[in-house]
PDB file of N, CA and C in Angstrom:
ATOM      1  N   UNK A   1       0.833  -1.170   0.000  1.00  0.00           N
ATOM      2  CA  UNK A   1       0.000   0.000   0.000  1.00  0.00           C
ATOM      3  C   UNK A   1       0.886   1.245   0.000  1.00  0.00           C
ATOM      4  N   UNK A   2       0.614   2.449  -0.773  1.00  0.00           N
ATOM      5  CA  UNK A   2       1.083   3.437  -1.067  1.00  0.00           C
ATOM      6  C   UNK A   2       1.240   4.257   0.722  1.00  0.00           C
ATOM      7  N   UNK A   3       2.379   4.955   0.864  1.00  0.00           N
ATOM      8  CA  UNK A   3       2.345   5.923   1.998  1.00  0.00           C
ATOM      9  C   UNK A   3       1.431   6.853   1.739  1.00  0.00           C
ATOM     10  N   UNK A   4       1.147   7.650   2.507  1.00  0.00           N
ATOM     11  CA  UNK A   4       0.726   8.934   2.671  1.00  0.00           C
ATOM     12  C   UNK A   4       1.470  10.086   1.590  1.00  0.00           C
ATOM     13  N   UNK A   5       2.236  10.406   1.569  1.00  0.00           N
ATOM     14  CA  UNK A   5       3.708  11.096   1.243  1.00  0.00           C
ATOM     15  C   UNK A   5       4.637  10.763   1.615  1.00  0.00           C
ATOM     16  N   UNK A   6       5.641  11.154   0.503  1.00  0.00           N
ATOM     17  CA  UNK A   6       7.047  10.675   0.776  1.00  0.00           C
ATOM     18  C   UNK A   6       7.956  12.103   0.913  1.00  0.00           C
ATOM     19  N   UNK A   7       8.332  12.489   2.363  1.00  0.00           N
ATOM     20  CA  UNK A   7       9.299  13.593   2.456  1.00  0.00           C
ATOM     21  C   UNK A   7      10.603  13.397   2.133  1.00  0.00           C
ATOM     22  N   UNK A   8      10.691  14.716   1.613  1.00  0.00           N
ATOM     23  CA  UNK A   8      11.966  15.530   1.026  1.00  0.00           C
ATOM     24  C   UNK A   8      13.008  15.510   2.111  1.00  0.00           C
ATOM     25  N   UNK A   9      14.091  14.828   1.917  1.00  0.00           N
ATOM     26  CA  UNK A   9      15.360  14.913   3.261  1.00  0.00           C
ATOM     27  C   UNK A   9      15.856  16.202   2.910  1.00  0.00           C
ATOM     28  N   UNK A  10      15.935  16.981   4.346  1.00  0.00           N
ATOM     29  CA  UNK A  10      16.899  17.977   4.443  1.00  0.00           C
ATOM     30  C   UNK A  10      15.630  19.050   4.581  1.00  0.00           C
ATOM     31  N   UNK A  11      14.711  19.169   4.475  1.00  0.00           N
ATOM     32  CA  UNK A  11      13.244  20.558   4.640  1.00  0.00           C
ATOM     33  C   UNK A  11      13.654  20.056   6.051  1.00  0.00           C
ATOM     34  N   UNK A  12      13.251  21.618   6.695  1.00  0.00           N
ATOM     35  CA  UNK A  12      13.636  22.069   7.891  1.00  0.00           C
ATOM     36  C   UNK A  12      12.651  21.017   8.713  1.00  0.00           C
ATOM     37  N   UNK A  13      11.385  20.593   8.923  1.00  0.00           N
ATOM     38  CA  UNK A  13      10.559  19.989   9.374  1.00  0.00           C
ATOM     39  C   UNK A  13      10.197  18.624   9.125  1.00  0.00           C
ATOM     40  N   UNK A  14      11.726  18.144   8.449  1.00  0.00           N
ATOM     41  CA  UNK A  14      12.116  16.698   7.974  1.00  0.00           C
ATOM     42  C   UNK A  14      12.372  16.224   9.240  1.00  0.00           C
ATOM     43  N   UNK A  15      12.656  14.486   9.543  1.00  0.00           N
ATOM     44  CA  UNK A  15      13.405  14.258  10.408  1.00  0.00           C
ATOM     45  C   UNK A  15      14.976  13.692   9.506  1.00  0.00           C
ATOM     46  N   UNK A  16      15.941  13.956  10.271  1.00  0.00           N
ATOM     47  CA  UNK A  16      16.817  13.803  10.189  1.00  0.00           C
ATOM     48  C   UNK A  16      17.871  12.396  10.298  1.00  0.00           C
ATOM     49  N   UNK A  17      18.752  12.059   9.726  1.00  0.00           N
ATOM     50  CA  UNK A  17      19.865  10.472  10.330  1.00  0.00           C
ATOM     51  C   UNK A  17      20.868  11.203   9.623  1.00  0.00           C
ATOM     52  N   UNK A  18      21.725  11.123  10.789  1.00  0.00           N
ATOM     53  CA  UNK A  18      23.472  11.591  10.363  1.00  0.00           C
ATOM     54  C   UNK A  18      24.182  10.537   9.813  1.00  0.00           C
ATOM     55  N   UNK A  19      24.872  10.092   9.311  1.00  0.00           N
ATOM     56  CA  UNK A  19      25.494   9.728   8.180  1.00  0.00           C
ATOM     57  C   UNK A  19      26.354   8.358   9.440  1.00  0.00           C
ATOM     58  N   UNK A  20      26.601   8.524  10.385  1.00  0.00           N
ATOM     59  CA  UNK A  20      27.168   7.799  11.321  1.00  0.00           C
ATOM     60  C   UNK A  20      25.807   6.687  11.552  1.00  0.00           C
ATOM     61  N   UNK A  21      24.483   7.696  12.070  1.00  0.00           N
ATOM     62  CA  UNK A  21      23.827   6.527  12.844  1.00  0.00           C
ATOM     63  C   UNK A  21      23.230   5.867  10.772  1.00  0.00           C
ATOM     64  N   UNK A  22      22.927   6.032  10.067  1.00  0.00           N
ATOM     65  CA  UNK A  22      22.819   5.194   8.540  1.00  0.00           C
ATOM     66  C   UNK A  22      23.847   4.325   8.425  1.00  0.00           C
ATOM     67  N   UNK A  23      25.310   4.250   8.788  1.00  0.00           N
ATOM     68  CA  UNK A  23      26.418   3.461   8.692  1.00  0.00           C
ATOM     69  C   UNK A  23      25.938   2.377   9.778  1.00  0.00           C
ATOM     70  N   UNK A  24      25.641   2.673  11.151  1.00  0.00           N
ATOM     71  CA  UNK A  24      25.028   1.242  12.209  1.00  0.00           C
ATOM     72  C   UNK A  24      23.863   0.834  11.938  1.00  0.00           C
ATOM     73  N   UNK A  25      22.921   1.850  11.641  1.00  0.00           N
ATOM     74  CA  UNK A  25      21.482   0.523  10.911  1.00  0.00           C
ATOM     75  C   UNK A  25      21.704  -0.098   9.454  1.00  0.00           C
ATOM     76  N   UNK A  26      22.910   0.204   8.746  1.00  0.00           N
ATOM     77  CA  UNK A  26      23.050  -0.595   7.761  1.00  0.00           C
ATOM     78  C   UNK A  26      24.007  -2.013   8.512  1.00  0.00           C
ATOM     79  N   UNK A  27      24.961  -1.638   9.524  1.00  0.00           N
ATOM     80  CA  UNK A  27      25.317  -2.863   9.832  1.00  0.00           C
ATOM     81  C   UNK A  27      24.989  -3.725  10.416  1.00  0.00           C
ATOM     82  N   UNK A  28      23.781  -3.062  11.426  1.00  0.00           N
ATOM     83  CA  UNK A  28      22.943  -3.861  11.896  1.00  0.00           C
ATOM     84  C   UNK A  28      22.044  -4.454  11.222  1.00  0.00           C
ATOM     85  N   UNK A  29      21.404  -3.922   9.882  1.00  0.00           N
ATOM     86  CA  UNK A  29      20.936  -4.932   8.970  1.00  0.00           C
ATOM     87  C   UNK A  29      21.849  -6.393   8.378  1.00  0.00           C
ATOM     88  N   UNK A  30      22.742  -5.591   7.517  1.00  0.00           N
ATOM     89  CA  UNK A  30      23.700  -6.673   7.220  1.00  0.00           C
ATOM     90  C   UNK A  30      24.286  -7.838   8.344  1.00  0.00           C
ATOM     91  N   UNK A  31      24.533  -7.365   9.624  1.00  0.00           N
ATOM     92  CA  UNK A  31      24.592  -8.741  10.617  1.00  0.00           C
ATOM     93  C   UNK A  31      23.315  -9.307  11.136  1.00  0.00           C
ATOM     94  N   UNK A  32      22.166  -9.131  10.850  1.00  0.00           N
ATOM     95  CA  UNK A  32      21.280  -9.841  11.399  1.00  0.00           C
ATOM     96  C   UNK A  32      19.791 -10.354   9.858  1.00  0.00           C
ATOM     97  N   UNK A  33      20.878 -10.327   8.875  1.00  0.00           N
ATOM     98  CA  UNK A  33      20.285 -10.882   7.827  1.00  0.00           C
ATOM     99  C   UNK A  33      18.879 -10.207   7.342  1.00  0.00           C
ATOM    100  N   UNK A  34      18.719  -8.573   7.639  1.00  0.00           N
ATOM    101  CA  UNK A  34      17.379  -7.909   7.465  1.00  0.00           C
ATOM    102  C   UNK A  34      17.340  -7.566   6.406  1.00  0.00           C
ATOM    103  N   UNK A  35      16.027  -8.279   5.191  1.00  0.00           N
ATOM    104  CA  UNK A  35      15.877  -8.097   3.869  1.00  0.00           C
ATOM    105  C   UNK A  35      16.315  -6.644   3.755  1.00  0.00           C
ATOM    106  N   UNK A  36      16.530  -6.175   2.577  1.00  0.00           N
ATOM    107  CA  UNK A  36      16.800  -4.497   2.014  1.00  0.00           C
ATOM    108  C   UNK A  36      15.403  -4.045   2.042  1.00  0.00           C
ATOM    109  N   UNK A  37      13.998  -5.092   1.806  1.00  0.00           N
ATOM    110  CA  UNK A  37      12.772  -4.129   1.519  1.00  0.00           C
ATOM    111  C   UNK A  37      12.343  -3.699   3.268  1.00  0.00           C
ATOM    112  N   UNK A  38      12.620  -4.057   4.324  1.00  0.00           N
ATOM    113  CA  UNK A  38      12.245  -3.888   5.351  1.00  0.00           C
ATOM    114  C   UNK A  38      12.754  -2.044   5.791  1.00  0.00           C
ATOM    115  N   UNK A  39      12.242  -1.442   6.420  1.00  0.00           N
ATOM    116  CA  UNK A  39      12.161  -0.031   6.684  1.00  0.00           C
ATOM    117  C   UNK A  39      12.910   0.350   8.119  1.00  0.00           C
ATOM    118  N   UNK A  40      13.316   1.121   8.435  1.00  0.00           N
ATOM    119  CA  UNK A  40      13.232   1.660  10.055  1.00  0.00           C
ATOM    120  C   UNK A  40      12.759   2.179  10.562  1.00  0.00           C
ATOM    121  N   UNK A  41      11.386   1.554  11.426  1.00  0.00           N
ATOM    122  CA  UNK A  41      10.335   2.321  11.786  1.00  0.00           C
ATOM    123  C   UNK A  41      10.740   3.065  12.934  1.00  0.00           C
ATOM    124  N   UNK A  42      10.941   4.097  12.956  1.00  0.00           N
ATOM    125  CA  UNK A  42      10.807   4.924  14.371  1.00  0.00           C
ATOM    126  C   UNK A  42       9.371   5.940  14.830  1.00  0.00           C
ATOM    127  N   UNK A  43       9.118   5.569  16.237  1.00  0.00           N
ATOM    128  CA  UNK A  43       8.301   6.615  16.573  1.00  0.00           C
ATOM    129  C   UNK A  43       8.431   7.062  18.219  1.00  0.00           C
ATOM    130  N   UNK A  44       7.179   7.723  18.527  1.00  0.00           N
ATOM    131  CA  UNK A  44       7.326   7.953  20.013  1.00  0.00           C
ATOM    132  C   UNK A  44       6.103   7.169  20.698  1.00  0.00           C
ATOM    133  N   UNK A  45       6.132   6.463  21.989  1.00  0.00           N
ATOM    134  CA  UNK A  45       5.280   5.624  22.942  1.00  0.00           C
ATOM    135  C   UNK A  45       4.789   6.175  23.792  1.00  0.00           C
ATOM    136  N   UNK A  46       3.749   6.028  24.550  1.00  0.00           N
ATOM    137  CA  UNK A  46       3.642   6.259  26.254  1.00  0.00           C
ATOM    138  C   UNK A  46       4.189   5.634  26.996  1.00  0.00           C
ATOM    139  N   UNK A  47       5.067   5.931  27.981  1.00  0.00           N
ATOM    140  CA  UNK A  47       6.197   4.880  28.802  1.00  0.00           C
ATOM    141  C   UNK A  47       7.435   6.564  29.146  1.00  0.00           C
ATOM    142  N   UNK A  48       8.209   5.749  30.034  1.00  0.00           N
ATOM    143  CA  UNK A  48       9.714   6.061  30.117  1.00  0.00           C
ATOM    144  C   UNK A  48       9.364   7.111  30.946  1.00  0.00           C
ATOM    145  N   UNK A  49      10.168   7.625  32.061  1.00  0.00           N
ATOM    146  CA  UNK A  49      10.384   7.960  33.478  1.00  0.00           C
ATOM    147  C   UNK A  49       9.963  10.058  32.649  1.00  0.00           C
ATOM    148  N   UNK A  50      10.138  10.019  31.856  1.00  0.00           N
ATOM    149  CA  UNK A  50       9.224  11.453  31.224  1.00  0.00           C
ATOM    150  C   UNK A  50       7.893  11.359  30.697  1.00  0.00           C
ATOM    151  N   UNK A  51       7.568   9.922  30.404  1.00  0.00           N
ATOM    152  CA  UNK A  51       5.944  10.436  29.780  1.00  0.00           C
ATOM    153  C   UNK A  51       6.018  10.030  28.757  1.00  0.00           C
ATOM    154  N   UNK A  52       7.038   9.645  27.618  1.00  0.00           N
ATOM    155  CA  UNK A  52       6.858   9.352  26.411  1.00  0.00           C
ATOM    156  C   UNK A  52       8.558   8.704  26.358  1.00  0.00           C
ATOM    157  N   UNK A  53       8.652   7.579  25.288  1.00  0.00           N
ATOM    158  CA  UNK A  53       9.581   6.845  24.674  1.00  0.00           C
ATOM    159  C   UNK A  53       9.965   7.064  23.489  1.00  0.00           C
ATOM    160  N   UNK A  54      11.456   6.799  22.968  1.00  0.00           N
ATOM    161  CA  UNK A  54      11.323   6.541  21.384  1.00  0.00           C
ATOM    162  C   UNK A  54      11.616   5.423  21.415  1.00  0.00           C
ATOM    163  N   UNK A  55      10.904   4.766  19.789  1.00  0.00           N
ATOM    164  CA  UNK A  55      10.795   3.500  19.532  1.00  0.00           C
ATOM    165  C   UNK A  55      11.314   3.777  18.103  1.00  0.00           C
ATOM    166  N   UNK A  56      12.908   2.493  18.553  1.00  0.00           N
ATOM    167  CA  UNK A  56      13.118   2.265  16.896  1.00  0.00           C
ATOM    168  C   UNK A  56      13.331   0.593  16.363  1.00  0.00           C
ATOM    169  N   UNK A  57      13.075   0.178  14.993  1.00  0.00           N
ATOM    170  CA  UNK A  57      12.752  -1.447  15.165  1.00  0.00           C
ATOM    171  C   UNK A  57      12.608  -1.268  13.640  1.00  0.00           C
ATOM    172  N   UNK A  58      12.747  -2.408  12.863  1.00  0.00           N
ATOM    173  CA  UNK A  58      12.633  -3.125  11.604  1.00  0.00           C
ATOM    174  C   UNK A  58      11.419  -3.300  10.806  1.00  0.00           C
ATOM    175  N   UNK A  59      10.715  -2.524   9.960  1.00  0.00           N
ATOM    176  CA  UNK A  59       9.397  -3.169   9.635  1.00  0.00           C
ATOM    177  C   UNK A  59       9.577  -3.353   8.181  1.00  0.00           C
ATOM    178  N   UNK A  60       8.173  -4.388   7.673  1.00  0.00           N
ATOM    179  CA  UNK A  60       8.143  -4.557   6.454  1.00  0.00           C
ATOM    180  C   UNK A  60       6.540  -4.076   6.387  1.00  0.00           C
ATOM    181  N   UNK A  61       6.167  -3.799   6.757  1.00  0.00           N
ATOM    182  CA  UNK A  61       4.878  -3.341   6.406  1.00  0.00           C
ATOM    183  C   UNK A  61       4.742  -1.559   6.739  1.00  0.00           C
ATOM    184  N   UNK A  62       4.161  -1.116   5.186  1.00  0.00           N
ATOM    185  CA  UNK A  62       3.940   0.256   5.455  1.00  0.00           C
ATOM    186  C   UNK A  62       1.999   0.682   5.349  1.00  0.00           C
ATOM    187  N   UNK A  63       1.764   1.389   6.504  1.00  0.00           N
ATOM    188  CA  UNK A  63       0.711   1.527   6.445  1.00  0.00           C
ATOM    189  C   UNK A  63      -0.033   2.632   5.803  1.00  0.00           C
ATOM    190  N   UNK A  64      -1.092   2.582   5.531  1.00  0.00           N
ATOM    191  CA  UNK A  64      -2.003   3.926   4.319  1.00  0.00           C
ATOM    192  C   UNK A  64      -1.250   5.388   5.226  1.00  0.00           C
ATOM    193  N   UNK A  65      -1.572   5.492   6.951  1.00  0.00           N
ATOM    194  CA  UNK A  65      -1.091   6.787   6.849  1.00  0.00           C
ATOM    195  C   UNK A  65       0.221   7.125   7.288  1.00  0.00           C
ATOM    196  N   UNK A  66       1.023   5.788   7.047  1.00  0.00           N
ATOM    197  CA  UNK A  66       2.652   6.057   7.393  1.00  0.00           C
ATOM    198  C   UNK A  66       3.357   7.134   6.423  1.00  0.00           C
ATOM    199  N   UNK A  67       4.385   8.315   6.933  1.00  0.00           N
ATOM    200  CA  UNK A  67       5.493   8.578   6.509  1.00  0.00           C
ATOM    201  C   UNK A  67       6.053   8.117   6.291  1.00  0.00           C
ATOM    202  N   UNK A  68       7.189   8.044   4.729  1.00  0.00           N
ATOM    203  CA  UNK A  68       7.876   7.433   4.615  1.00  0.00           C
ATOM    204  C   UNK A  68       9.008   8.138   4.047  1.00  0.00           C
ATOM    205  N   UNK A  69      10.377   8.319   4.698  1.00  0.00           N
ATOM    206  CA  UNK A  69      11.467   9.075   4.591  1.00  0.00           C
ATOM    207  C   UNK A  69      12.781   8.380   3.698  1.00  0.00           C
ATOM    208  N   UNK A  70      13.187   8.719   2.584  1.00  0.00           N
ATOM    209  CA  UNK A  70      14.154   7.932   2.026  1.00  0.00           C
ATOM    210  C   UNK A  70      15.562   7.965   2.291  1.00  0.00           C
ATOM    211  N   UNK A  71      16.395   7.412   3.070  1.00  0.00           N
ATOM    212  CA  UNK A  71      17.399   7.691   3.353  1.00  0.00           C
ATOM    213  C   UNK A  71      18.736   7.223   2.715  1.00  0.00           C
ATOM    214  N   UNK A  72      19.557   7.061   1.595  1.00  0.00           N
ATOM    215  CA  UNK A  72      20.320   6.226   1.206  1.00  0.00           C
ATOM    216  C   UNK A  72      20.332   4.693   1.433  1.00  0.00           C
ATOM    217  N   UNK A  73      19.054   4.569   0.556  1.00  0.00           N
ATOM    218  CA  UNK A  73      18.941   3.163   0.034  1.00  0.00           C
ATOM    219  C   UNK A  73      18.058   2.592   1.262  1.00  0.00           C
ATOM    220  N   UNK A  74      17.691   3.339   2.777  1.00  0.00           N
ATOM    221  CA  UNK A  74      17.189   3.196   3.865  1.00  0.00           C
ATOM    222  C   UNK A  74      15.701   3.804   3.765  1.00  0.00           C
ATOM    223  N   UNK A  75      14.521   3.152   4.007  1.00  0.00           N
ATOM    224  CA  UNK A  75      12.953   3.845   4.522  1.00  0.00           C
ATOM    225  C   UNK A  75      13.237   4.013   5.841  1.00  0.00           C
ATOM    226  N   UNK A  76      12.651   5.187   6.045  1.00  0.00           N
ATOM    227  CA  UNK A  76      12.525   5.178   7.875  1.00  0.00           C
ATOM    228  C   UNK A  76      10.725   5.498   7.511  1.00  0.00           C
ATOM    229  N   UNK A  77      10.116   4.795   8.514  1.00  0.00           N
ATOM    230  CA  UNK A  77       8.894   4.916   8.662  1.00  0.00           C
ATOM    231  C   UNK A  77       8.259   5.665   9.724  1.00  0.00           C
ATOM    232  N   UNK A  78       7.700   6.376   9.932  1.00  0.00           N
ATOM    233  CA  UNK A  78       7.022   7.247  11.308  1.00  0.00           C
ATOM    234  C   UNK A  78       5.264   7.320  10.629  1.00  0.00           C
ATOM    235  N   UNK A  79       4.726   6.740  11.867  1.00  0.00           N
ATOM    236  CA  UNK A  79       3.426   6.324  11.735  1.00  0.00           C
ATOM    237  C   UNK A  79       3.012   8.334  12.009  1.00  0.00           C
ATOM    238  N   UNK A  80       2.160   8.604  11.803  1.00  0.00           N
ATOM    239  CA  UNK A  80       1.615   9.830  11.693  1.00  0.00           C
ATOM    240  C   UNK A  80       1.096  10.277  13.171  1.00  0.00           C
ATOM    241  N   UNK A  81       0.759   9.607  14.236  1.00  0.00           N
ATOM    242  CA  UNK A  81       0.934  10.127  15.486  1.00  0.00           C
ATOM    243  C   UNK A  81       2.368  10.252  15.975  1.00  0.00           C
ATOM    244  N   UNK A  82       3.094  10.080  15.662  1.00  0.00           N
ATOM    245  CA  UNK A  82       4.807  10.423  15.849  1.00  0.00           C
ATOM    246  C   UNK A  82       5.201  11.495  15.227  1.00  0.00           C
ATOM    247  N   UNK A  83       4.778  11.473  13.790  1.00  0.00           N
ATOM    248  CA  UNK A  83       5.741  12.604  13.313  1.00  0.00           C
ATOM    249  C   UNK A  83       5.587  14.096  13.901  1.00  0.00           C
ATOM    250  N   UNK A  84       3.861  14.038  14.701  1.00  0.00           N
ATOM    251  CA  UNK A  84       3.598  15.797  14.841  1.00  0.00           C
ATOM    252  C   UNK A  84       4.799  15.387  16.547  1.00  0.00           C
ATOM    253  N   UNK A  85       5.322  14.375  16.650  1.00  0.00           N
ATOM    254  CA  UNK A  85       6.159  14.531  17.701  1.00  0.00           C
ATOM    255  C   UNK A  85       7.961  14.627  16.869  1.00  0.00           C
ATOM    256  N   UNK A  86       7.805  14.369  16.020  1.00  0.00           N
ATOM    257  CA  UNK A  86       8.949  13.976  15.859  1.00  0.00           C
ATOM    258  C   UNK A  86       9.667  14.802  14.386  1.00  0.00           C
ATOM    259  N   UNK A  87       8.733  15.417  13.977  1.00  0.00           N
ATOM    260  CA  UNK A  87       9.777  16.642  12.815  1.00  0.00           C
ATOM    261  C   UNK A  87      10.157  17.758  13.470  1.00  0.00           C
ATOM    262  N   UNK A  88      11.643  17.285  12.599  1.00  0.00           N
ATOM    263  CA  UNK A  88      12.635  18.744  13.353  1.00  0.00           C
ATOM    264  C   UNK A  88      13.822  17.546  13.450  1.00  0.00           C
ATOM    265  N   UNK A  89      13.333  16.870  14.348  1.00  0.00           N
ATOM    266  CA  UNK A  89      14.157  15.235  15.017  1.00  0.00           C
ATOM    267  C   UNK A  89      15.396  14.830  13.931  1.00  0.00           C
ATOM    268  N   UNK A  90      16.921  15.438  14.783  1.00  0.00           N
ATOM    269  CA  UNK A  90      17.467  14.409  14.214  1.00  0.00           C
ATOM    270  C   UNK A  90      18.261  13.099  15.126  1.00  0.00           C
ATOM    271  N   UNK A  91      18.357  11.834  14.605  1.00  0.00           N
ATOM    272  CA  UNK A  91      18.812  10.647  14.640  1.00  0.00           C
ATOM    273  C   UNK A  91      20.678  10.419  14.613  1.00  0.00           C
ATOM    274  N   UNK A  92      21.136  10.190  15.663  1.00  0.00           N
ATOM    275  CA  UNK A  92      22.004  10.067  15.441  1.00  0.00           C
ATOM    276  C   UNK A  92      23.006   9.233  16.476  1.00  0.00           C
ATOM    277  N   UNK A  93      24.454   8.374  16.017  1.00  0.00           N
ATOM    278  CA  UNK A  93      24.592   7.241  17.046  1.00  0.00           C
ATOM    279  C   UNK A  93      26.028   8.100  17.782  1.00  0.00           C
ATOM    280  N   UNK A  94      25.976   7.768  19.015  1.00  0.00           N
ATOM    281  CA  UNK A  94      27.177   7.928  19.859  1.00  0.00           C
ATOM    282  C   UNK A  94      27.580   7.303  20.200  1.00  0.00           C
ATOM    283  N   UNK A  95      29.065   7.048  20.389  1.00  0.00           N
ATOM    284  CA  UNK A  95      29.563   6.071  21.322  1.00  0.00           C
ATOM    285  C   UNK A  95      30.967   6.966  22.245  1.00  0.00           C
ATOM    286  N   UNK A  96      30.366   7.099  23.641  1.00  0.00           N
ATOM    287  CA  UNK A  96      31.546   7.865  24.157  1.00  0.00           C
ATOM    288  C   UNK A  96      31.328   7.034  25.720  1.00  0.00           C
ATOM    289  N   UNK A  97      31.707   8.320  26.493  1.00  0.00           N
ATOM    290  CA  UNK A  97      32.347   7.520  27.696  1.00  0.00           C
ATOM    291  C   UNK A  97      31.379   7.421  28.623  1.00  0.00           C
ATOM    292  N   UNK A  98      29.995   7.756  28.141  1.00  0.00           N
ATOM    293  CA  UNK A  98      28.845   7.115  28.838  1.00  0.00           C
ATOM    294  C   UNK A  98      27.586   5.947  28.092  1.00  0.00           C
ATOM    295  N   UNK A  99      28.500   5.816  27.076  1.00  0.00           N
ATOM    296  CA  UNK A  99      28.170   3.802  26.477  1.00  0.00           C
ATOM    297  C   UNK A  99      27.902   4.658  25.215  1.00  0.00           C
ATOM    298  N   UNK A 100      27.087   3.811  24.583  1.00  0.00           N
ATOM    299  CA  UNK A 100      27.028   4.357  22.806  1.00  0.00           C
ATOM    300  C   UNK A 100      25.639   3.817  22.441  1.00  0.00           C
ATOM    301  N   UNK A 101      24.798   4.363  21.297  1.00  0.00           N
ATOM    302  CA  UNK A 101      23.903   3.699  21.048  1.00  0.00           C
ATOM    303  C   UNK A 101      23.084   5.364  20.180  1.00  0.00           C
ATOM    304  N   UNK A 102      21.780   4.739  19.961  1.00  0.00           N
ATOM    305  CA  UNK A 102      21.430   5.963  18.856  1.00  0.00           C
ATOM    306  C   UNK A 102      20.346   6.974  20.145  1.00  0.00           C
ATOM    307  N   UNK A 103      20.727   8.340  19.724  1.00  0.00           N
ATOM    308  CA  UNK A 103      20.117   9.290  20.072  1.00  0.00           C
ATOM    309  C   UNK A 103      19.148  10.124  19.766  1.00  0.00           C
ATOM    310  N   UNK A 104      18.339  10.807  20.244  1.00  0.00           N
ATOM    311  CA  UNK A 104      16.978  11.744  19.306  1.00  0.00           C
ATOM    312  C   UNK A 104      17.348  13.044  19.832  1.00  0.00           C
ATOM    313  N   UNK A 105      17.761  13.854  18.676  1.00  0.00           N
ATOM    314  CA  UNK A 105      18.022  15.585  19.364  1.00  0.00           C
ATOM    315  C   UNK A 105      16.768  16.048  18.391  1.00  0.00           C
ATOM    316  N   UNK A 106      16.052  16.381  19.844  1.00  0.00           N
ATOM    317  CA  UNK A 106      14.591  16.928  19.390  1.00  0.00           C
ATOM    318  C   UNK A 106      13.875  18.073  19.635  1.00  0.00           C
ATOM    319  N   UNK A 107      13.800  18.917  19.315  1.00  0.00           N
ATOM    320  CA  UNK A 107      13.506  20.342  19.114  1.00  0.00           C
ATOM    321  C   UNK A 107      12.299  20.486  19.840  1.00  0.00           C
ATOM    322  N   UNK A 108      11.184  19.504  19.753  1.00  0.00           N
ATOM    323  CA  UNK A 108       9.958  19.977  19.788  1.00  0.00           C
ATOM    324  C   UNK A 108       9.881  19.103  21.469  1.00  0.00           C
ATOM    325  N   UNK A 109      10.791  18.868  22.088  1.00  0.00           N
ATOM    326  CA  UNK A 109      10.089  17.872  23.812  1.00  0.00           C
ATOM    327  C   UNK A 109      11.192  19.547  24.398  1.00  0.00           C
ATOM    328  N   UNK A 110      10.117  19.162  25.783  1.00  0.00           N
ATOM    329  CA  UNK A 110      10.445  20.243  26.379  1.00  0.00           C
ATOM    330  C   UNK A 110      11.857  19.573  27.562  1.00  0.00           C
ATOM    331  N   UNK A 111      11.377  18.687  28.088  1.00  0.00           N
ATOM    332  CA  UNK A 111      12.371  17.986  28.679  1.00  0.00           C
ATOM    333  C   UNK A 111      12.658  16.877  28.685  1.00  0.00           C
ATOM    334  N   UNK A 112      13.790  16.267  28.659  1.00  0.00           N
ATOM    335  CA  UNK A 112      14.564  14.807  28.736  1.00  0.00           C
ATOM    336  C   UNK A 112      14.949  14.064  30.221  1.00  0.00           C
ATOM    337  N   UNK A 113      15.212  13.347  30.147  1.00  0.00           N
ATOM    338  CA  UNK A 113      15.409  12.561  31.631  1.00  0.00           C
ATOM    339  C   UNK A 113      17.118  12.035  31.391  1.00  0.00           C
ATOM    340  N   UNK A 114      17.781  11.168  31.962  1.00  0.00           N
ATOM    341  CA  UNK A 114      19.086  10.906  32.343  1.00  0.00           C
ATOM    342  C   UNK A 114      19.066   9.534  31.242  1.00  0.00           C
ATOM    343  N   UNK A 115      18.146   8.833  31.241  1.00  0.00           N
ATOM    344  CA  UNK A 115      18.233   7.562  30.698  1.00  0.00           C
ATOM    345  C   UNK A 115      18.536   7.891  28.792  1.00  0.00           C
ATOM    346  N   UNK A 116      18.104   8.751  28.595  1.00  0.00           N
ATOM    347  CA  UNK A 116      18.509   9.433  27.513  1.00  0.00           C
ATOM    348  C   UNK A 116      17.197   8.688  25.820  1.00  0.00           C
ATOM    349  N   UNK A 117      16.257   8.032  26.508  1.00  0.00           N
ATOM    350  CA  UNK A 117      15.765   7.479  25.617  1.00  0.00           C
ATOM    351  C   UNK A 117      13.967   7.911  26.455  1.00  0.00           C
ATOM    352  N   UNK A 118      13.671   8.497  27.100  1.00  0.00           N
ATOM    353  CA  UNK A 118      12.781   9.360  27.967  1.00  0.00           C
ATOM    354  C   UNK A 118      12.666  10.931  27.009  1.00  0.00           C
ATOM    355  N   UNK A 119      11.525  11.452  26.886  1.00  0.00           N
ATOM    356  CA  UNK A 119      11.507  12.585  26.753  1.00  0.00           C
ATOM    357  C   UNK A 119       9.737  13.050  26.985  1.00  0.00           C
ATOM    358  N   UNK A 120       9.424  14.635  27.210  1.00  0.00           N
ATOM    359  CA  UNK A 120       8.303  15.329  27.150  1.00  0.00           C
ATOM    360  C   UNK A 120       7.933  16.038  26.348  1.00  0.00           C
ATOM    361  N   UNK A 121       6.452  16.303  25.806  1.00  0.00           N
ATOM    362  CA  UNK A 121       6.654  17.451  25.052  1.00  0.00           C
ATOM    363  C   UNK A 121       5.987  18.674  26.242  1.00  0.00           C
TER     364      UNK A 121
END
């Protein structure tokens, strides 16, 4: 089934993946044998010590009112109750001296918590 629309990378009210965290979800595809047609769905949950979660995970199914973002050879998917949380959002992986793993620098939550995967709007 066709998306909704397909956004333009780089419009200010895009979400964003830095070129680092696209290099670990491609290797994390390639080591865990994830077809090329499967997507990276990210969105936001109810949960986590602020009120809301991000959720990121593997899909092959795109739904009538999913976003669908093209990223070098990568779909990222954001179901349409996420995105009014999540444009602006960019994606990106760290690894420093408080562990490593992918991050959301997000414009639109008012506050974050310590666990670093927690946020409010």
């Amino acid at each position: 089934m066709e998306p909704v629309k397909e956004f333009i990378p780089g419009v200010t009210d895009d979400i964003n993946i830095t070129s680092k965290a696209l290099e670990v979800i491609k290797k994390i595809m390639q080591e865990n044998n994830i077809p090329s047609e499967y997507g990276l769905r990210i969105g936001v949950r109810g949960g986590g010590c602020s009120g809301l979660t991000y959720s990121l995970g593997f899909d092959s199914e795109i739904k009538p009112t999913d976003n669908v973002i093209p990223f070098d050879g990568i779909n990222v998917i954001v179901d349409m109750k996420s995105w009014l949380y999540l444009t602006g959002t960019e994606i990106d992986y760290v690894n420093g001296e408080n562990g490593e793993g992918f991050i959301f620098i997000n414009p639109n939550m008012s506050r974050s918590c310590g666990c670093g995967s927690s946020c409010s709007s």
